[in-house]
C-alpha atoms as a PDB file:
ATOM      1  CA  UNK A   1      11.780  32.748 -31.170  1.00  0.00           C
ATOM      2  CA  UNK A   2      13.654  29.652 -29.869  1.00  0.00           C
ATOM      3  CA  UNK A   3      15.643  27.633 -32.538  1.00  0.00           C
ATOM      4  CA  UNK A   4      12.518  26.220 -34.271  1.00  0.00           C
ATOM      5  CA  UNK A   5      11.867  22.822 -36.077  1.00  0.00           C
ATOM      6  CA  UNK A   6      10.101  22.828 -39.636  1.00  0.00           C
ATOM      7  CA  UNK A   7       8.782  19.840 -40.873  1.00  0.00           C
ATOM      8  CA  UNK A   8       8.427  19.395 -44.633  1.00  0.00           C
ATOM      9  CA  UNK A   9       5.123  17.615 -45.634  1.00  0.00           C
ATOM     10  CA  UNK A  10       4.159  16.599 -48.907  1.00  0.00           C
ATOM     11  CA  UNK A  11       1.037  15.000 -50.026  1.00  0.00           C
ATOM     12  CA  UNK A  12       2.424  11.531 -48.482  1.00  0.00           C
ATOM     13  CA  UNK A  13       3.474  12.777 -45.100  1.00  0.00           C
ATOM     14  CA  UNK A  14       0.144  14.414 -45.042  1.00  0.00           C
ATOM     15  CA  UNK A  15      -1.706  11.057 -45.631  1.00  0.00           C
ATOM     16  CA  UNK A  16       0.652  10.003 -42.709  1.00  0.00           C
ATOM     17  CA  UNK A  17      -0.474  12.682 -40.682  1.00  0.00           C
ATOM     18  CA  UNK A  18      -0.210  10.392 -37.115  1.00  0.00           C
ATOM     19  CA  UNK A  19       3.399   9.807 -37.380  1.00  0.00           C
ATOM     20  CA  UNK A  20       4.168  11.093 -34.117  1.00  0.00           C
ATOM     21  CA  UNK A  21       6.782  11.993 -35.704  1.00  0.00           C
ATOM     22  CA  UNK A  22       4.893  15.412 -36.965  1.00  0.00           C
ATOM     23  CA  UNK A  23       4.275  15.848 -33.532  1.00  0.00           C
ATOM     24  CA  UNK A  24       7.396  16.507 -32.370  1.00  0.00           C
ATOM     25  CA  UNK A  25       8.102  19.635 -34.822  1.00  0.00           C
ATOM     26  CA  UNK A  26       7.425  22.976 -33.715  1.00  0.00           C
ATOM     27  CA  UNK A  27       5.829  24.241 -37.413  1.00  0.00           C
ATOM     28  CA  UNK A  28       4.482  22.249 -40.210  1.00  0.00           C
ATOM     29  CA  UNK A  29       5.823  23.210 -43.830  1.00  0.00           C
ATOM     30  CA  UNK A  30       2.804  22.619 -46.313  1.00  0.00           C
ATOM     31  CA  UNK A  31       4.408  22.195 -49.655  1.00  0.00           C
ATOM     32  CA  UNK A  32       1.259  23.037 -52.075  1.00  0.00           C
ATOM     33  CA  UNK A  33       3.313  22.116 -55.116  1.00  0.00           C
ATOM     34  CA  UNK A  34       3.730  18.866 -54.063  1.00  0.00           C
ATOM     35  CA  UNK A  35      -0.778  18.576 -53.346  1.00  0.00           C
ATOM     36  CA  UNK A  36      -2.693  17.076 -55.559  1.00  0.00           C
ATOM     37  CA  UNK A  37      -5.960  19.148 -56.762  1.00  0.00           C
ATOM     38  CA  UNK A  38      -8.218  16.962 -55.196  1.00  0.00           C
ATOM     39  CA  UNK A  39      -6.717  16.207 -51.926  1.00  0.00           C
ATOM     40  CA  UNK A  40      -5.892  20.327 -51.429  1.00  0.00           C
ATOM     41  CA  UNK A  41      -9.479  20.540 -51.757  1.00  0.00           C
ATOM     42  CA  UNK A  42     -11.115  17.379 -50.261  1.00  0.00           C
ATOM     43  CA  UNK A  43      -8.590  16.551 -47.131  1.00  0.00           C
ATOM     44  CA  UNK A  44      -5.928  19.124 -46.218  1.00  0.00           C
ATOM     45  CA  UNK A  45      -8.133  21.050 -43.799  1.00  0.00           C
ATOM     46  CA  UNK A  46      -9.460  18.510 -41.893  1.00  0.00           C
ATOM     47  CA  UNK A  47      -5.520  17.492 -41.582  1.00  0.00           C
ATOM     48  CA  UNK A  48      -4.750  20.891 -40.315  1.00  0.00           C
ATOM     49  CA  UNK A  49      -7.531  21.001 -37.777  1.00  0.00           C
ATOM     50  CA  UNK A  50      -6.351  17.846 -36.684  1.00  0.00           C
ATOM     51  CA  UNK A  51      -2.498  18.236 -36.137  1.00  0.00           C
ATOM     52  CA  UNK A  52      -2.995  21.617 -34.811  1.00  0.00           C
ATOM     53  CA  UNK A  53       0.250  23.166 -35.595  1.00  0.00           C
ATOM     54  CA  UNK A  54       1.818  26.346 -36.527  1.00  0.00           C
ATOM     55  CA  UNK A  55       1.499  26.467 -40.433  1.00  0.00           C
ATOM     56  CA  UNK A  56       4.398  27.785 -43.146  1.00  0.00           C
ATOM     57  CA  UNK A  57       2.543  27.805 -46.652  1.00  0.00           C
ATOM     58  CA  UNK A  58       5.212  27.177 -49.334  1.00  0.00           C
ATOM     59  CA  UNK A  59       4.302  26.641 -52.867  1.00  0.00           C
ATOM     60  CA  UNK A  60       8.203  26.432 -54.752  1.00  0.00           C
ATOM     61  CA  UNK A  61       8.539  27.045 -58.243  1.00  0.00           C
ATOM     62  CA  UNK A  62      10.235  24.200 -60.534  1.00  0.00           C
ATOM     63  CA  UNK A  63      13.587  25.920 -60.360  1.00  0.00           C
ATOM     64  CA  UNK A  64      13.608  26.787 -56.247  1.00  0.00           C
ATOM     65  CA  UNK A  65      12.759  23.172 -56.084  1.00  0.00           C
ATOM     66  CA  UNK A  66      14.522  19.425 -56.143  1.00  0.00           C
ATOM     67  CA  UNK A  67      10.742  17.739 -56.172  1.00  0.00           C
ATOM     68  CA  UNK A  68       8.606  17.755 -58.949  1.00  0.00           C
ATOM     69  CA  UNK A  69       5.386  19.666 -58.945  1.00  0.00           C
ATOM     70  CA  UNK A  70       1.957  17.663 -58.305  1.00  0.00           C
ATOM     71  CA  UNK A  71      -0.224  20.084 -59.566  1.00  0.00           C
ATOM     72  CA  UNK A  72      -0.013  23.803 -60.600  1.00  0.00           C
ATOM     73  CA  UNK A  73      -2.893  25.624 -58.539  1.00  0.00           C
ATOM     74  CA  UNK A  74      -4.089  29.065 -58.921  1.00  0.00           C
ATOM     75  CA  UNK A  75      -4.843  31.869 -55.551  1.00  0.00           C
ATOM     76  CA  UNK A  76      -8.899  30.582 -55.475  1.00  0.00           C
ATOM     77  CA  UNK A  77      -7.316  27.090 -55.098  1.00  0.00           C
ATOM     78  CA  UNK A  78      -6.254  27.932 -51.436  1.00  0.00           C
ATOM     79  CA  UNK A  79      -7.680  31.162 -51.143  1.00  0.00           C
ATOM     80  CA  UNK A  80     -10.588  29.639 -48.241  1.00  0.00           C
ATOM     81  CA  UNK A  81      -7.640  28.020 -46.732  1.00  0.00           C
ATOM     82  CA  UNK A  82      -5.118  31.145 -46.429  1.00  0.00           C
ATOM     83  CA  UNK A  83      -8.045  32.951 -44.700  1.00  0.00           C
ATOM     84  CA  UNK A  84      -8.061  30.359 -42.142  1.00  0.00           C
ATOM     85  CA  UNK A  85      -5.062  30.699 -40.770  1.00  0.00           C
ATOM     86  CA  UNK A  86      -4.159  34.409 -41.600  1.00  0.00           C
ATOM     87  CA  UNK A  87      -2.455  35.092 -38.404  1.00  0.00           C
ATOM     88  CA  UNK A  88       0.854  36.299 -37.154  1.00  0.00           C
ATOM     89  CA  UNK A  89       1.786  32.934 -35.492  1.00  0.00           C
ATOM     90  CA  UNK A  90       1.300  31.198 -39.166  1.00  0.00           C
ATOM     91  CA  UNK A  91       3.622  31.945 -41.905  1.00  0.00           C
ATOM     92  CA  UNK A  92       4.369  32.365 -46.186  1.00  0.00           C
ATOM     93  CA  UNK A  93       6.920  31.661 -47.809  1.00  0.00           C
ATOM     94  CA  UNK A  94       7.851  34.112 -50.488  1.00  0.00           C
ATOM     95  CA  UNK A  95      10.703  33.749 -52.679  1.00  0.00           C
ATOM     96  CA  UNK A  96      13.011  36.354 -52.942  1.00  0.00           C
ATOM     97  CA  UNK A  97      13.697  36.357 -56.844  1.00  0.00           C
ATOM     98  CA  UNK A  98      10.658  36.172 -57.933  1.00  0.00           C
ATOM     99  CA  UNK A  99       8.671  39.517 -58.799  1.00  0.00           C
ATOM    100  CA  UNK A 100       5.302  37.769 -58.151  1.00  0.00           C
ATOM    101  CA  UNK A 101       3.816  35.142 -55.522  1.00  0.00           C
ATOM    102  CA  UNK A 102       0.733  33.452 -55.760  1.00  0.00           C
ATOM    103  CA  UNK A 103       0.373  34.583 -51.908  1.00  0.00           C
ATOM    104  CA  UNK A 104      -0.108  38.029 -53.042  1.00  0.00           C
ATOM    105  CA  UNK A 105      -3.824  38.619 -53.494  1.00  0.00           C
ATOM    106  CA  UNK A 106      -4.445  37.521 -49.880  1.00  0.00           C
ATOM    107  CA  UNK A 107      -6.853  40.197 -48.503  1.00  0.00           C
ATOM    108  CA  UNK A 108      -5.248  42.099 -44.752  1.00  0.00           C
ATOM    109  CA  UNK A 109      -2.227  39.368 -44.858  1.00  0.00           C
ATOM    110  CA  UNK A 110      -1.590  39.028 -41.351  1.00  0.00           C
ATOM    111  CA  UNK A 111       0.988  36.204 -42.185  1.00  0.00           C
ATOM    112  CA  UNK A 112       4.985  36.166 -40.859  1.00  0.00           C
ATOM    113  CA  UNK A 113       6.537  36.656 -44.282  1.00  0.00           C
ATOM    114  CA  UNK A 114       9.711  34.190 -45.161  1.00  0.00           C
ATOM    115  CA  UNK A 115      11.418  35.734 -48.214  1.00  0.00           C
ATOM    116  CA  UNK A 116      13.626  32.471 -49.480  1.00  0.00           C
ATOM    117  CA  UNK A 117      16.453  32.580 -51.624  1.00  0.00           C
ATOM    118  CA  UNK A 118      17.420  29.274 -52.735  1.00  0.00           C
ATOM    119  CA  UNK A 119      20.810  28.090 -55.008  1.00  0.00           C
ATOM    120  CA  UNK A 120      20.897  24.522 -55.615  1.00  0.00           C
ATOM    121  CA  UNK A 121      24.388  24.989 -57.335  1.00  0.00           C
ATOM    122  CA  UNK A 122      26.330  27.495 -55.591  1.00  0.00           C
ATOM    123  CA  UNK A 123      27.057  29.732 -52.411  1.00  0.00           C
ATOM    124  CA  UNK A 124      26.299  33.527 -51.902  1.00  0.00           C
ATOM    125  CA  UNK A 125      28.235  36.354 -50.258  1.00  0.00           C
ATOM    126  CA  UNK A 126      27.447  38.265 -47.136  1.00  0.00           C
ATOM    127  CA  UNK A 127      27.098  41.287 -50.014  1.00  0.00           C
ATOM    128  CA  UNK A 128      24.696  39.100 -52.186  1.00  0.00           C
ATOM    129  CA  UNK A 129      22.461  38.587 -49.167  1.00  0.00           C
ATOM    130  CA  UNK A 130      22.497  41.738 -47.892  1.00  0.00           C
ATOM    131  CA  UNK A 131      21.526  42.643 -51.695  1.00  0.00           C
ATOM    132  CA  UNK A 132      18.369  39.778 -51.928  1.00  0.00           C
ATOM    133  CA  UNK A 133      17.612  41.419 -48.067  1.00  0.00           C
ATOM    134  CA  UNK A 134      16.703  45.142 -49.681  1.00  0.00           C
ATOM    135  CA  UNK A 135      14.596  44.334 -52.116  1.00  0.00           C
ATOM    136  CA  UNK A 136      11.771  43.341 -50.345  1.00  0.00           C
ATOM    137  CA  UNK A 137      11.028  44.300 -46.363  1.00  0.00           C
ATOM    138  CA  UNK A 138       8.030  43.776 -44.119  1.00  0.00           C
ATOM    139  CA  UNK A 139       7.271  44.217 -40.518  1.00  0.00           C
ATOM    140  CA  UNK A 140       8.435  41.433 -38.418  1.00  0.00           C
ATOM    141  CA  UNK A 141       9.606  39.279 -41.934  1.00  0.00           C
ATOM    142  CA  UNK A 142      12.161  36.407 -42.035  1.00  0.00           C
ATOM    143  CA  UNK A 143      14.875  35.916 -44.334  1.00  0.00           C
ATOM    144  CA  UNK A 144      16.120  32.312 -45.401  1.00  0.00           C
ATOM    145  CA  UNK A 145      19.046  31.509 -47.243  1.00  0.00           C
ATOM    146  CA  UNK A 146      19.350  27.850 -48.706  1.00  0.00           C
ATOM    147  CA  UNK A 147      22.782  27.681 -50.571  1.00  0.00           C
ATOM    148  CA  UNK A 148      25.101  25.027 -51.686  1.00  0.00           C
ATOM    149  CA  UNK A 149      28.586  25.060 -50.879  1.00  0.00           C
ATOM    150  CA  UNK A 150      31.170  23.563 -53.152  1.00  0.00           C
ATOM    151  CA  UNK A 151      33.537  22.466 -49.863  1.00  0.00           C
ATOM    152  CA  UNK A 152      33.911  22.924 -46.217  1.00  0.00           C
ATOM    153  CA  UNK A 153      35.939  26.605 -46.388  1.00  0.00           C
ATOM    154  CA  UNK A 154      32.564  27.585 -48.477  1.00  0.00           C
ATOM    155  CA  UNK A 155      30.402  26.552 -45.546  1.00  0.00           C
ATOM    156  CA  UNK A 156      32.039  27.539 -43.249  1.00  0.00           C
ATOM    157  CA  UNK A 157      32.121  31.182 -44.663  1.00  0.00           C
ATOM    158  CA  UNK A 158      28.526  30.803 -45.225  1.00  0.00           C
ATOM    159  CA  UNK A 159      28.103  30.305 -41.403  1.00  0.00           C
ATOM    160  CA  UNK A 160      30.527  33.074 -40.357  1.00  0.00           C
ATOM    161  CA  UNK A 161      28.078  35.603 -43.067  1.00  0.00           C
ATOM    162  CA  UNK A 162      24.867  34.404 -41.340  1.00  0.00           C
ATOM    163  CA  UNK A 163      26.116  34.960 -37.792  1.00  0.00           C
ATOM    164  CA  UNK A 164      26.998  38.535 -38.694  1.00  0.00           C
ATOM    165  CA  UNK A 165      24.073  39.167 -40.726  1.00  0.00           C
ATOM    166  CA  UNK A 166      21.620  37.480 -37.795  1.00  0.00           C
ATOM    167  CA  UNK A 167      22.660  40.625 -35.585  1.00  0.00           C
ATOM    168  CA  UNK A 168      20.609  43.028 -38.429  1.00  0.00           C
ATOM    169  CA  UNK A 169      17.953  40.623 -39.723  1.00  0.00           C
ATOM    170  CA  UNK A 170      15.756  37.724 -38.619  1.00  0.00           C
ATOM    171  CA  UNK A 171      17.310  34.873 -40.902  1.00  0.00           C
ATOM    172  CA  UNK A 172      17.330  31.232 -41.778  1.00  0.00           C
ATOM    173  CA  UNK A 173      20.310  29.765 -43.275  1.00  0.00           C
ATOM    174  CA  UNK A 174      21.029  26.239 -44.721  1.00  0.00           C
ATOM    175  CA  UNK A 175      23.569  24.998 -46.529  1.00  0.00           C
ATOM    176  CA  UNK A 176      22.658  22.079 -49.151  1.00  0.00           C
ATOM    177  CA  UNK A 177      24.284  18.524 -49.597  1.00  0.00           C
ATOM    178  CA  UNK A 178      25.887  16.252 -47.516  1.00  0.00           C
ATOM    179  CA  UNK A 179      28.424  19.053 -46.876  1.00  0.00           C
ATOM    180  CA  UNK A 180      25.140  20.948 -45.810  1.00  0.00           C
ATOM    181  CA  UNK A 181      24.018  18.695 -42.856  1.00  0.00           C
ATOM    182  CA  UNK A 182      26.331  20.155 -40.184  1.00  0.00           C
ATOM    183  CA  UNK A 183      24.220  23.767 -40.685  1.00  0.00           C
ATOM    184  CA  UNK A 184      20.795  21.557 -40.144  1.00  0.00           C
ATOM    185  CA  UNK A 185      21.995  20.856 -36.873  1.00  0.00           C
ATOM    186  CA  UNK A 186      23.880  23.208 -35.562  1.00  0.00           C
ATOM    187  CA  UNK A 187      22.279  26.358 -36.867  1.00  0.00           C
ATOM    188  CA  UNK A 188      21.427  27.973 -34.290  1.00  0.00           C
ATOM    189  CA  UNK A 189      24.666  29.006 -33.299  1.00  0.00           C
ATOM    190  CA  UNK A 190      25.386  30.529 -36.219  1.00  0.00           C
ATOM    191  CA  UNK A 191      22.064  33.127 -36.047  1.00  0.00           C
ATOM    192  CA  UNK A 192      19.909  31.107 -37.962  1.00  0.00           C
ATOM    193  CA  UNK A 193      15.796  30.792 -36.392  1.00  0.00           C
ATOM    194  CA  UNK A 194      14.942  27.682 -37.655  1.00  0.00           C
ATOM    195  CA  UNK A 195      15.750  24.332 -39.712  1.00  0.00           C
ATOM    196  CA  UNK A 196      13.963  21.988 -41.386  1.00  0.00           C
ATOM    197  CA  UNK A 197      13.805  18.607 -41.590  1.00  0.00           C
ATOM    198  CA  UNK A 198      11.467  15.413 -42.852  1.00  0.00           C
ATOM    199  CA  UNK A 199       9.968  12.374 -41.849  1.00  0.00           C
ATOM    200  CA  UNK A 200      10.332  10.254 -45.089  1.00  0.00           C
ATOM    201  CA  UNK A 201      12.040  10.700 -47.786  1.00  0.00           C
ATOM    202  CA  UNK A 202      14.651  13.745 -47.941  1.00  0.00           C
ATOM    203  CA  UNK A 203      12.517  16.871 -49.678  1.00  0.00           C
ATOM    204  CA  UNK A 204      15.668  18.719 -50.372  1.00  0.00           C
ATOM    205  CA  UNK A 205      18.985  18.056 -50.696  1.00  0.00           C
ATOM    206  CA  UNK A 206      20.453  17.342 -46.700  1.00  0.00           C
ATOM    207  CA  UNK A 207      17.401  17.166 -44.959  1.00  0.00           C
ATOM    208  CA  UNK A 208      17.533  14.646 -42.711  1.00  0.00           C
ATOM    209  CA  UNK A 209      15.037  13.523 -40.386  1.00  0.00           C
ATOM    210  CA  UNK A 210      13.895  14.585 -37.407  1.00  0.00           C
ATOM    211  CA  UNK A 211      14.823  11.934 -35.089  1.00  0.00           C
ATOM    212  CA  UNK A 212      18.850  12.221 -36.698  1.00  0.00           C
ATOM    213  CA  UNK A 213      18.374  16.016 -36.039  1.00  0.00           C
ATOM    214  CA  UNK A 214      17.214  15.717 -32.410  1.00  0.00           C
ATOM    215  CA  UNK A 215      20.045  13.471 -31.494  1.00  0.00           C
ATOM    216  CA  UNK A 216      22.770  15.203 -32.979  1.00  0.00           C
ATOM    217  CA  UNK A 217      21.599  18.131 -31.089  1.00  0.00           C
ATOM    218  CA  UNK A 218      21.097  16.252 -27.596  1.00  0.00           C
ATOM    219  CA  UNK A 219      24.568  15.101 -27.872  1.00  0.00           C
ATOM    220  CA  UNK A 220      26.722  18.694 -28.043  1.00  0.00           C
ATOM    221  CA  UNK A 221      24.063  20.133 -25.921  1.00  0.00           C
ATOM    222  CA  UNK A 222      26.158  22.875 -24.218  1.00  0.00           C
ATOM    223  CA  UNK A 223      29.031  21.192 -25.742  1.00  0.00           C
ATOM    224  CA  UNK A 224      31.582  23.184 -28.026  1.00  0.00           C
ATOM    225  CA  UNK A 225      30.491  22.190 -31.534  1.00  0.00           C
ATOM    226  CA  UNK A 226      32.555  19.123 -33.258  1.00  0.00           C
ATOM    227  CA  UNK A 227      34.451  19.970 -36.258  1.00  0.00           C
ATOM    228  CA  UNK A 228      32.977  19.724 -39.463  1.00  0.00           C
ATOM    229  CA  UNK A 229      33.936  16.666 -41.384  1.00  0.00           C
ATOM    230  CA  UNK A 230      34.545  16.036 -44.844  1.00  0.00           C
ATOM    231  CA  UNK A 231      30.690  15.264 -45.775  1.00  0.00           C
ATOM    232  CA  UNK A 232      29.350  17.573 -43.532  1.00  0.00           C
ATOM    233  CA  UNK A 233      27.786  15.095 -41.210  1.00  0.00           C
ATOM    234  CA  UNK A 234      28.364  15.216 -37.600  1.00  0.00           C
END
């Protein structure tokens, strides 16, 4: 698995669903907290069918989230939905701290589990990871870390944790914040599978678009890496 490309899609990027934009991202984030009842049930399938994507299903409690919940949705909600796309090459994201998911009544889950850890106020150790990592294993599972660094000698120990930890796990790591946007880009070469990004407004703190990510990449493209700068951008 090649550094991969999440988009981020909320009830209004779905509406936008022929922004090329979409197009250009290698798996599509569905954020069922931020669905409305009646378009989860009336338009998000046809959607699906029609962009044709590898799918994440996310559905982030308040306090694992900067947005604010459309709706509150129970397993029957997207129950005929999960079975659609229960495969290996789709994923779920399940977060790490929280005993139950609404994902877990899904009959012969055949998903690519993501256990997320997220920390919207401060960083974690290699030891706390390696901590949130044995609680809860699967076959073939991802682990994503989405921290927020109080300065640059933070981050950058963040970074130097994920690298190690990449050689032992499958793992996702992002660092939060302007200070953050430097691990968007460049994650890859610290061990981390994937990033995401948006095509409208910013869904959590850092993300930037996909068109800012894509440059920034082209441009050190088997280049050493540029040094981190005060904000984090690049």
């Amino acid at each position: 698995m090649n550094y991969k490309i999440i988009i981020t899609l909320g009830e209004d990027e779905l509406k936008d669903y022929k922004n090329p934009a979409i197009k250009e991202a290698d798996i599509l984030e569905i954020r069922l907290d931020l669905l409305d009842s009646s378009f989860l049930q009336n338009k998000l399938f046809s959607i699906l069918k029609e962009l044709n994507k590898p799918i994440l299903f996310t559905y982030r409690n308040p306090k694992d989230s900067s947005e604010a919940s459309n709706t509150s949705i129970k397993f029957q909600d997207i129950e005929l939905i999960l079975q659609e796309y229960n495969s290996e090459n789709n994923f779920l994201d399940v977060e790490l701290d929280q005993e139950k998911s609404i994902f877990d009544s899904i009959q012969n889950c055949r998903y690519t589990l993501i256990y997320s850890y997220h920390s919207f106020s401060k960083s974690v150790s290699k030891e706390e990871m390696l901590e949130w990592i044995s609680k809860k294993q699967s076959p073939n599972c991802i682990y994503k870390f989405a921290i927020t660094p109080k300065d640059i000698s933070e981050l950058e120990t963040f970074l130097k944790d994920l690298n190690t930890i990449s050689k032992l796990h499958r793992i996702i790591g992002i660092a939060m914040g302007e200070i953050g946007v430097y691990s968007r880009v460049f994650g890859d070469r610290f061990g981390s599978m994937a990033t995401y990004c948006c095509i409208g407004k910013p869904r959590a703190p850092g993300q930037i678009n996909i068109a800012t990510l894509k440059k920034n990449r082209a441009e050190y493209e088997n280049k050493p890496l540029p040094p981190i700068s005060f904000n984090g951008t690049v």
